[in-house]
Protein backbone atom coordinates (compact mmCIF):
# COMPACT_ATOMS: atom_id res chain seq x y z
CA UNK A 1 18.47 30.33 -24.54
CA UNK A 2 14.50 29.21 -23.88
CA UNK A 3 14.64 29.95 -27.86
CA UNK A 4 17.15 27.22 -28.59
CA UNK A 5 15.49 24.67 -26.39
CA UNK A 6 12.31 24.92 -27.56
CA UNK A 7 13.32 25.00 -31.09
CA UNK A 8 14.91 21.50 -30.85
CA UNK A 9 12.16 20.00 -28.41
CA UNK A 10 9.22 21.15 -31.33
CA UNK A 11 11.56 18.68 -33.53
CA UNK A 12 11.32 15.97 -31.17
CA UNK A 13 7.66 16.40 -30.04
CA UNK A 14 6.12 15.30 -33.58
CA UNK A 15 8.75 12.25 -33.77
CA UNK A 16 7.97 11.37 -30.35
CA UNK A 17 3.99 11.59 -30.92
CA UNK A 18 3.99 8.96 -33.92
CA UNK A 19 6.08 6.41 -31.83
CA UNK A 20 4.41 6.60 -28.89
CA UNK A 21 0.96 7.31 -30.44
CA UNK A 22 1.64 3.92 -32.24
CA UNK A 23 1.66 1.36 -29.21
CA UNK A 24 -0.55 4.49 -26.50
CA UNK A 25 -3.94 2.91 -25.95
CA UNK A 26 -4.30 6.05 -22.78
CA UNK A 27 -7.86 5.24 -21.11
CA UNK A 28 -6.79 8.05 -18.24
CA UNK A 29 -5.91 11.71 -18.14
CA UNK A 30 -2.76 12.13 -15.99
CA UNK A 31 -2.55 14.94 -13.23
CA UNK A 32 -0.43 17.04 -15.41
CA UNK A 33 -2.38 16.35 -18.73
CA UNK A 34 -5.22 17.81 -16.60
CA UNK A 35 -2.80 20.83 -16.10
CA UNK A 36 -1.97 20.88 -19.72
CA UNK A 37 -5.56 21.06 -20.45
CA UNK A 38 -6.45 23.96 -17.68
CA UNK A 39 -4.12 25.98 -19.41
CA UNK A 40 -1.65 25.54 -16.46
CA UNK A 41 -3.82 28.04 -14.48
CA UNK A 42 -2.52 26.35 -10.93
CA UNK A 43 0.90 27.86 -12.42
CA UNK A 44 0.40 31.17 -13.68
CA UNK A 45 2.24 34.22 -12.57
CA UNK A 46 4.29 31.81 -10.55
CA UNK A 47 8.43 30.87 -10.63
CA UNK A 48 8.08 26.91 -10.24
CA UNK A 49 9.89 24.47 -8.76
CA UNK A 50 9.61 21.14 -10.01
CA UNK A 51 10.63 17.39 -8.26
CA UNK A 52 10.48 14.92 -11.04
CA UNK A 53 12.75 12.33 -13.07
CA UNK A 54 12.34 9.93 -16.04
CA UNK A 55 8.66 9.10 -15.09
CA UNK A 56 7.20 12.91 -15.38
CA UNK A 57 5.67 12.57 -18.60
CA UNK A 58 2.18 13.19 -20.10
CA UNK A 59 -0.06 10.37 -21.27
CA UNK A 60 1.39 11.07 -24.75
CA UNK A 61 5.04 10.35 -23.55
CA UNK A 62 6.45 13.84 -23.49
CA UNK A 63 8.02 15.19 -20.35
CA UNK A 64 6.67 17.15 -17.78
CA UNK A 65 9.88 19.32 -17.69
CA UNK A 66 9.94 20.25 -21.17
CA UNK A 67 5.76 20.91 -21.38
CA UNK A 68 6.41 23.21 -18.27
CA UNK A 69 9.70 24.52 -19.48
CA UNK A 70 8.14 25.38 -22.94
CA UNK A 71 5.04 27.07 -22.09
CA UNK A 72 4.58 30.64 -22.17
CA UNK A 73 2.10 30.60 -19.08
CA UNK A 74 4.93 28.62 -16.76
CA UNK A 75 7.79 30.07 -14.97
CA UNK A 76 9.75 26.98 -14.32
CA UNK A 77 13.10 28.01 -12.84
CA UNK A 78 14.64 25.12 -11.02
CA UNK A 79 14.28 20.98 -10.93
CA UNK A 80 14.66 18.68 -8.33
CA UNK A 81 15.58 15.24 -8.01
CA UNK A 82 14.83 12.04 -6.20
CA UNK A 83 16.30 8.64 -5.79
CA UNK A 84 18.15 6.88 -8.96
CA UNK A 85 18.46 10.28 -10.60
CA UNK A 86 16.87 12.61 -13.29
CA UNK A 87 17.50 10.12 -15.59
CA UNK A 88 16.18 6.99 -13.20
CA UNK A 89 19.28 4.86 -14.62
CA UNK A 90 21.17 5.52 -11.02
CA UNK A 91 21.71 2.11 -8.90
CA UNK A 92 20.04 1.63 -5.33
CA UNK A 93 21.27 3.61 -2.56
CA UNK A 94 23.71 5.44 -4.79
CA UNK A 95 24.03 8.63 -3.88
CA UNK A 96 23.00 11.10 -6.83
CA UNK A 97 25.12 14.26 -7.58
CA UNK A 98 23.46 18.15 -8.92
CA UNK A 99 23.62 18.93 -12.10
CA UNK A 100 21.91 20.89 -14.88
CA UNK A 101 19.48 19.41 -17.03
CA UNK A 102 20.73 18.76 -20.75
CA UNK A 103 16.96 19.09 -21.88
CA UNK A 104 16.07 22.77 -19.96
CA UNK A 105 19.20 24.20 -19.02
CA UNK A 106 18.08 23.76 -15.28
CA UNK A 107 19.84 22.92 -12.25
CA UNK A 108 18.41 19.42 -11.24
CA UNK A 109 19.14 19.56 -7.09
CA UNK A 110 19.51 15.94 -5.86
CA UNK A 111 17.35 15.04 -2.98
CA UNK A 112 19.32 11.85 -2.67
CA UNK A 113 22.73 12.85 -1.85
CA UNK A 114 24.03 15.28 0.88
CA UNK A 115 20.70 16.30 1.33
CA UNK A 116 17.16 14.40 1.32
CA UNK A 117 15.35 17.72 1.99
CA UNK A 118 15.64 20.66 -0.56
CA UNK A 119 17.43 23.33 2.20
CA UNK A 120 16.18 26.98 1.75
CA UNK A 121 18.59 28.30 -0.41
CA UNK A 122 17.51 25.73 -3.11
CA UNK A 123 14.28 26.91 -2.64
CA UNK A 124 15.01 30.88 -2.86
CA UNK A 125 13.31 32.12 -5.61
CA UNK A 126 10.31 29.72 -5.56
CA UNK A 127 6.96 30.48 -5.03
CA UNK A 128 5.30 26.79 -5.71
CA UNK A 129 6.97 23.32 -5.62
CA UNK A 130 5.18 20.87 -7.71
CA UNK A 131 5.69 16.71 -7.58
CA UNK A 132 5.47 14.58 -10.58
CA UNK A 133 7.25 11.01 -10.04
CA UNK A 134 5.31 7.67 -10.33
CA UNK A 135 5.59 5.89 -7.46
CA UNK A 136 4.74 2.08 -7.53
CA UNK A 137 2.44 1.36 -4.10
CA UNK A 138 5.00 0.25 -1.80
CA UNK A 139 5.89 1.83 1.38
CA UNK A 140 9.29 1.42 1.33
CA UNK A 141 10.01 2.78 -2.03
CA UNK A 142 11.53 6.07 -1.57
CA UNK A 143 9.48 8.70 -3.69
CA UNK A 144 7.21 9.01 -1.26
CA UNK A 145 9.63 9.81 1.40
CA UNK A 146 10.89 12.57 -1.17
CA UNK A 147 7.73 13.87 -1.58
CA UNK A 148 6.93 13.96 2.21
CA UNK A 149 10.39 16.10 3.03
CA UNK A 150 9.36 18.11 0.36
CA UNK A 151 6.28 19.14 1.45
CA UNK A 152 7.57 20.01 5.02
CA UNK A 153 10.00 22.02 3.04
CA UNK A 154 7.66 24.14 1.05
CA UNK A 155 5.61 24.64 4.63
CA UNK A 156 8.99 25.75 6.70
CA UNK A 157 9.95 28.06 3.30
CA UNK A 158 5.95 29.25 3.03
CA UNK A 159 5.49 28.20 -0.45
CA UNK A 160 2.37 26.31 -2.43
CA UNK A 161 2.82 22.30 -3.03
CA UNK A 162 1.02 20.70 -5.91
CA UNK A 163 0.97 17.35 -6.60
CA UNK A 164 0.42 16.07 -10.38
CA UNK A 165 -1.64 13.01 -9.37
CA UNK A 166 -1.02 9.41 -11.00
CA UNK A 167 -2.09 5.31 -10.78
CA UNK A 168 -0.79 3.22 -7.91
CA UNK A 169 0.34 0.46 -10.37
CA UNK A 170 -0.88 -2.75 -8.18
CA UNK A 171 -4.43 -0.96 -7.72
CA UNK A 172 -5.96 1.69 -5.05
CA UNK A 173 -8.32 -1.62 -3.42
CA UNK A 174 -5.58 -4.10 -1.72
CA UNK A 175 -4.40 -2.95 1.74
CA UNK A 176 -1.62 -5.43 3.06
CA UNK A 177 1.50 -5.85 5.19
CA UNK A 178 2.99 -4.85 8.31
CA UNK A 179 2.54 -1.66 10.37
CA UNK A 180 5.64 0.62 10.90
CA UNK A 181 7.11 0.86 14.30
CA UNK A 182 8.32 4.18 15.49
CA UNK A 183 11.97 3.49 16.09
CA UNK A 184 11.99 1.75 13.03
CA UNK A 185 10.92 4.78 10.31
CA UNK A 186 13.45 6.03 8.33
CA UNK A 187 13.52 6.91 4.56
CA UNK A 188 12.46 3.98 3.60
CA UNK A 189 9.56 4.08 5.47
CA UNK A 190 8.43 7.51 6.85
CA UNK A 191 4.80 7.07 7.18
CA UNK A 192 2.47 5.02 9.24
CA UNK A 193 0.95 3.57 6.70
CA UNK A 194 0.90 -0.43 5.20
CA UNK A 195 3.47 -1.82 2.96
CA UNK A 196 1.01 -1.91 -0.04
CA UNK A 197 -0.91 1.34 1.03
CA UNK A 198 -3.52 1.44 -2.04
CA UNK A 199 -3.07 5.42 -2.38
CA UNK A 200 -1.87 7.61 -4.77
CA UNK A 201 0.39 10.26 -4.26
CA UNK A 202 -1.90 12.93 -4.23
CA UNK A 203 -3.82 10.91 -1.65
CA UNK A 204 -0.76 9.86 0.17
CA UNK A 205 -0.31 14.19 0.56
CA UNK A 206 -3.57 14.67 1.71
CA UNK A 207 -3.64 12.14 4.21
CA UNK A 208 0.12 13.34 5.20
CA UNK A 209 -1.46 16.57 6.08
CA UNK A 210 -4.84 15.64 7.65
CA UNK A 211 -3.20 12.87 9.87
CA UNK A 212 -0.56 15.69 11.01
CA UNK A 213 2.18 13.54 10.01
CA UNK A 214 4.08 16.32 8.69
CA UNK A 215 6.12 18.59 10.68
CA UNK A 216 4.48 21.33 8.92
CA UNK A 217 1.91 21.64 6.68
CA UNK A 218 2.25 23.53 2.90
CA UNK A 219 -0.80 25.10 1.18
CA UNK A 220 -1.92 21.87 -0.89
CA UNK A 221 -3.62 21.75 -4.67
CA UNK A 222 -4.13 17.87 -5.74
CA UNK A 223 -4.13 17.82 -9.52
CA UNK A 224 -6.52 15.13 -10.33
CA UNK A 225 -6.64 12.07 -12.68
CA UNK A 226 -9.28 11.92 -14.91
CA UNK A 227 -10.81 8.26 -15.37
CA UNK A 228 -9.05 6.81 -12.76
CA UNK A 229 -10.73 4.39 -10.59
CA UNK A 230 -9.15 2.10 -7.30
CA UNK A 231 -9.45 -1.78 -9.24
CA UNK A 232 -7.49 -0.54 -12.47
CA UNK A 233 -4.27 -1.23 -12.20
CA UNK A 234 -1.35 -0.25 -14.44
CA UNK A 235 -2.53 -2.28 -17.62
CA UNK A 236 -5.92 -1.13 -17.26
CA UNK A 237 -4.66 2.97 -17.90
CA UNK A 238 -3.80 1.96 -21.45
CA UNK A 239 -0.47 4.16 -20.93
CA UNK A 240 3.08 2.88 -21.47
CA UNK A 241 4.90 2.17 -18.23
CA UNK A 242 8.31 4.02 -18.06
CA UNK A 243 10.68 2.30 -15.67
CA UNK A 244 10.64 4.27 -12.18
CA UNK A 245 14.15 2.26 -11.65
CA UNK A 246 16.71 -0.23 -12.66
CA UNK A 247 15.16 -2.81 -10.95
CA UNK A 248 11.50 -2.03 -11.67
CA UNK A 249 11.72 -2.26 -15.11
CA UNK A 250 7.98 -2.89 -16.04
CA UNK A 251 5.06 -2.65 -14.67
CA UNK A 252 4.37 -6.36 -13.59
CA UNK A 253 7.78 -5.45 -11.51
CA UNK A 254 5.59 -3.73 -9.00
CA UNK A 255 4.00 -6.64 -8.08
CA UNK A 256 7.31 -8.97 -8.02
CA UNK A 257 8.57 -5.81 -5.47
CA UNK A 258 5.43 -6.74 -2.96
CA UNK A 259 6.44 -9.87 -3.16
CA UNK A 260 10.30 -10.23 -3.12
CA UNK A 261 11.56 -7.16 -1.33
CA UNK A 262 11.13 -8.11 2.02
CA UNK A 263 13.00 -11.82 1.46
CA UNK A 264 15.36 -9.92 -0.07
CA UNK A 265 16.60 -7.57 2.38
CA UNK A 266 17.75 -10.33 4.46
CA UNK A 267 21.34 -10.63 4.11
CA UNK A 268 22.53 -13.80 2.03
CA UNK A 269 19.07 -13.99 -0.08
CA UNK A 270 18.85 -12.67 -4.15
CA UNK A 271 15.71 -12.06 -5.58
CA UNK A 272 17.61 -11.67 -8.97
CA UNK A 273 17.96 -7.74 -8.96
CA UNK A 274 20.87 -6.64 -11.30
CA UNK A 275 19.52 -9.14 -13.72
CA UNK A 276 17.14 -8.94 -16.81
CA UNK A 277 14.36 -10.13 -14.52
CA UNK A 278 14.06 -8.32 -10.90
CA UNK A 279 12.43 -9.85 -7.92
CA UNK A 280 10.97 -12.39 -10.27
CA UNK A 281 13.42 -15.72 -8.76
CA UNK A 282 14.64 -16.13 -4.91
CA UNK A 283 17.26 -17.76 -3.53
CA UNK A 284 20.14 -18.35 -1.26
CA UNK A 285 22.75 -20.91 -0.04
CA UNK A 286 21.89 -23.36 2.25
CA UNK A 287 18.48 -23.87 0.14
CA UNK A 288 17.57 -27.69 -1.97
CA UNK A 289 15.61 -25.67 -4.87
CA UNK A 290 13.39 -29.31 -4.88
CA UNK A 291 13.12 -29.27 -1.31
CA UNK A 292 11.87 -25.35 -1.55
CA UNK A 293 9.05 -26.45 -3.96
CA UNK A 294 8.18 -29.24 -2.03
CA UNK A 295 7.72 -26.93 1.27
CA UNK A 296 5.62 -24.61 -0.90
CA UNK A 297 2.94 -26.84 -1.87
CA UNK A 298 1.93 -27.38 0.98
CA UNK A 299 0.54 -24.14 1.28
CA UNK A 300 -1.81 -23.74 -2.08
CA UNK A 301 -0.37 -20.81 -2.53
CA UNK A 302 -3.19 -19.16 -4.84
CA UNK A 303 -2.00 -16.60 -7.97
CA UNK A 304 1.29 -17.84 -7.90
CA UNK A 305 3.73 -20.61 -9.71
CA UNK A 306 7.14 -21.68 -8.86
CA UNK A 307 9.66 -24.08 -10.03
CA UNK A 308 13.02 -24.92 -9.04
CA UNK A 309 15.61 -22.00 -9.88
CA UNK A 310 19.65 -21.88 -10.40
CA UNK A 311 21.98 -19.67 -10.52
CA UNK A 312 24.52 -20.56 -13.22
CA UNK A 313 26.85 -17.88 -12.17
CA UNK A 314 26.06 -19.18 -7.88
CA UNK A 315 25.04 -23.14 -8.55
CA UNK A 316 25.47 -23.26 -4.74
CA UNK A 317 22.17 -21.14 -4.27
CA UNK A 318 18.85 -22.60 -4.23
CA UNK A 319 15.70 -21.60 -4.64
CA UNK A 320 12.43 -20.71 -7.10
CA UNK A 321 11.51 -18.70 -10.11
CA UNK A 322 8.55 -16.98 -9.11
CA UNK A 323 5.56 -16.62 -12.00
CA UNK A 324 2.18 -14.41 -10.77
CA UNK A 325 -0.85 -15.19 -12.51
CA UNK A 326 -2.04 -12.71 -15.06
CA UNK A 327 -4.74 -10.62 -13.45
CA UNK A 328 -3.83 -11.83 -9.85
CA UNK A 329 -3.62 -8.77 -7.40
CA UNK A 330 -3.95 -10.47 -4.19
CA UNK A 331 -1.83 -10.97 -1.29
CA UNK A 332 1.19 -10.95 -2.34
CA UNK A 333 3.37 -9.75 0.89
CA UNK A 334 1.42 -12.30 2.30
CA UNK A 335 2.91 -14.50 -0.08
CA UNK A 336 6.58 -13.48 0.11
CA UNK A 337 6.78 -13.84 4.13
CA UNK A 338 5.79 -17.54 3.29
CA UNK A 339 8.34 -18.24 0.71
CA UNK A 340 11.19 -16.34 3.40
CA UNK A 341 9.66 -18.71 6.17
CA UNK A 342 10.43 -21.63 4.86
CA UNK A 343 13.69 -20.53 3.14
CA UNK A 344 14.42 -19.83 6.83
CA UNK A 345 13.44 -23.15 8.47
CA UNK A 346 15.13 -25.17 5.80
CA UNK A 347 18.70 -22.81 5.87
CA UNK A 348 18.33 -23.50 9.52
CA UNK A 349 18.32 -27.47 9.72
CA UNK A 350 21.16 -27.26 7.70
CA UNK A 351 22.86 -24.87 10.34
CA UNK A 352 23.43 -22.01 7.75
CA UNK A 353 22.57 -18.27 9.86
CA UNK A 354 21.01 -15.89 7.61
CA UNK A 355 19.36 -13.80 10.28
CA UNK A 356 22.58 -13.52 12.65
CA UNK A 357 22.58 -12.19 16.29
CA UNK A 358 25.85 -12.15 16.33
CA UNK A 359 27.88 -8.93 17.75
CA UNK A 360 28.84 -6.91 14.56
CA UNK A 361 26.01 -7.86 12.31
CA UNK A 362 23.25 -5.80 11.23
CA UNK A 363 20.04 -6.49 10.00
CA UNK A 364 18.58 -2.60 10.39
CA UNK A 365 17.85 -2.17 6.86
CA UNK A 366 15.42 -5.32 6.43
CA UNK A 367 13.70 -4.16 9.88
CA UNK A 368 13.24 -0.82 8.69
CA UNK A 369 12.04 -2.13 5.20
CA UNK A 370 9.74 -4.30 7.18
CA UNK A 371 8.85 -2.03 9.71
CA UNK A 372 10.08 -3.54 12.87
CA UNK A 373 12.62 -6.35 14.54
CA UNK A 374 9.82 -9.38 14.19
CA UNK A 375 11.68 -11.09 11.38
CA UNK A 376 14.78 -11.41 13.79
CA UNK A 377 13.38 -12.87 16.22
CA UNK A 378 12.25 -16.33 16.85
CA UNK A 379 8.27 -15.47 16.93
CA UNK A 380 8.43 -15.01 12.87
CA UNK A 381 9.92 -18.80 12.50
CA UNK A 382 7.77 -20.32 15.36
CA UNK A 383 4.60 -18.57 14.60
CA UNK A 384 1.83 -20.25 11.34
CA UNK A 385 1.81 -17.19 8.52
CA UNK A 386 -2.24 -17.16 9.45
CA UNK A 387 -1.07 -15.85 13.10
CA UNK A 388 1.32 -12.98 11.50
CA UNK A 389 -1.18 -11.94 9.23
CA UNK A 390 -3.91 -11.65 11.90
CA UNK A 391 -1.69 -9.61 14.45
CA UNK A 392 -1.95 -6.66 11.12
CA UNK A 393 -5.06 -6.56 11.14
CA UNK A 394 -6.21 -4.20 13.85
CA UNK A 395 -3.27 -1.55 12.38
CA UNK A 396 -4.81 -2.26 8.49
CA UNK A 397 -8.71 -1.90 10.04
CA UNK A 398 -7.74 1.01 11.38
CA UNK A 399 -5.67 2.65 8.35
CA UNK A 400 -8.74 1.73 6.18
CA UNK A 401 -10.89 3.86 8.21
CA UNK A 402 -8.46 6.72 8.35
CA UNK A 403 -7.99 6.79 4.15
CA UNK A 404 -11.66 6.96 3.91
CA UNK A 405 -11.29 10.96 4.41
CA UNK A 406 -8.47 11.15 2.06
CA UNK A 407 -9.44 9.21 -1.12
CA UNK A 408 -9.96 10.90 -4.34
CA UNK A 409 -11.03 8.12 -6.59
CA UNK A 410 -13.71 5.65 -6.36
């Protein structure tokens, strides 16, 4: 059977390395092209476990299942899967079924489905678990939390945990956004750490670990990047971006995420996801799209445009089409709490509730993507964006410090 796989993936693997050779201007070695080039020695005389999708590949293109699956010094018996799916084509919050792998022959165990923690019978027969997903440097994105349950996983089961190390996309320098509130973690935000954490994955495990924010700790091995440093961000690696999910279809998407996906997590407000352009336009009824601009300008909002927006297929919707300057990295949650507070304050004067307090509604999923109740409340209207920004900052001062023991790249 191995045979028959690896007869039709040779095929593909000199097709593939001419088209992506053709537009691959790779500045950086990935974690698992640093495998690759070890000789997979982290891997030998081991049966493997792997958690990946569509975003496991080398800096060449080629897939992390199919270089494990295909070497003679890996043992790879079993793949697991995270949010959106194997293939990454799966919607939001859709839960993902099993299946076997059309490329290895594998059963692919969903993580996002009855289970969000691979249970020990999924893990019989394993002696190392290995993690190979980009994530895109925001804490609410749900890799992480993946990654996190897995690790606890591999401790509870006594089995190694390796982590193939890649770029946080919006840069490992800018810290922003809200602390996490106890009652309020959940999947979609497990750790204590900021919105935009600045971290990588591997760092994000080794911090997990040292910070004893695991409910037990696995043997860890962080696979390193090579030529990786904290102000590149994902245009600096020279590598292709593959898209980690529908709605993050390229790599400037990361940075429309930091900005939109808090505004739109309040009920009533689209920031354009299901579209051709994600998180790049808000708006909602109740808003003048003039009126919007107007309010903005006030501000000098710096790295960002905005003009008017409308939905043709919602004309009763207002609101702006959102345009971040090339090169700007800066504070962009910031930025997005600004654009929600006004939306607010105007949907308000014209008495339409899109933050009800009503009996029956339920606003737990933009408090948990935020990280606590504040947006409900009356404080986040009342209070001047400098105010909310300042109340972080003992939280981010503190997280800086913390990282400092954690971080693998200068």
């Amino acid at each position: 059977m191995k045979l028959i796989f690896i007869t039709i993936f040779s095929y593909f693997v000199v097709i593939n390395f001419y088209l992506f050779s053709a537009v691959n201007n790779k500045k950086i070695s990935l974690g698992i092209d640093v495998l690759e080039s070890d000789g997979f020695t982290a891997l030998k005389g081991k049966r493997v476990g792997l958690i990946t999708n569509q975003t496991g590949v080398n800096s060449n293109g080629f897939k992390t299942r199919t270089i494990l699956f295909n070497s003679e010094h890996v043992n790879l018996v079993s793949l697991f899967t995270p949010e959106h799916g194997l293939d990454g084509d799966e919607l939001a919050g859709k839960w993902v079924s099993s299946r076997v792998d059309s490329l290895t022959g594998l059963k692919a165990f969903s993580l996002y489905g009855k289970t969000r923690k691979p249970d020990p019978v999924m893990l019989n027969g394993i002696d190392v678990l290995v993690f190979d997903i980009q994530d895109v440097g925001v804490r609410c994105y749900t890799y992480i939390s993946t990654m996190i349950l897995c690790m606890e996983a591999a401790a509870e089961k006594g089995i190694d945990f390796i982590v193939l190390d890649r770029p946080n996309p919006v840069t490992g320098n800018y810290i922003e956004g809200p602390p996490i509130i106890k009652k309020w973690q959940s999947f979609v935000g497990q750790l204590s750490i900021p919105f935009r954490h600045g971290l990588t994955v591997g760092e994000i495990a080794k911090m997990a670990i040292g910070e004893n924010w695991l409910k037990a700790n696995p043997k860890l091995k962080v696979i390193k990047m090579k030529g990786w440093s904290r102000v590149m961000d994902w245009n600096d690696t020279g590598l292709n971006w593959i898209q980690t999910s529908p709605n993050i279809p390229r790599a400037e998407s990361c940075y429309y995420y930091l900005l939109s996906c808090i505004p739109q997590h309040v009920k009533g407000v689209y920031a354009g996801t299901g579209g051709s352009f994600p998180f790049e336009h808000i708006s909602t009824s109740g808003v003048s799209s003039d009126e919007l601009v107007d309010q903005l300008d006030a501000f000098s909002i710096h790295g960002l445009k905005y003009k008017p927006y409308k939905d043709e297929k919602y004309p009763m919707r207002g609101g702006i089409k959102l345009i971040i300057d090339d090169n700007y990295k800066g504070e962009l949650v910031k930025t997005g709490l600004i654009i929600l507070k006004e939306i607010l304050d105007q949907a308000e004067k014209k008495d339409v509730d899109l933050i009800s307090s009503k009996k029956g509604s339920s606003n737990n999923l933009l408090y948990k993507v935020y990280g606590s109740d504040f947006i409900g409340n009356n404080n986040f209207r009342k209070l001047e964006i400098g105010k909310i920004i300042k109340s972080w900052q003992p939280f981010l001062n503190e997280f800086k410090d913390s990282r400092k023991n954690y971080l693998l790249y200068r």
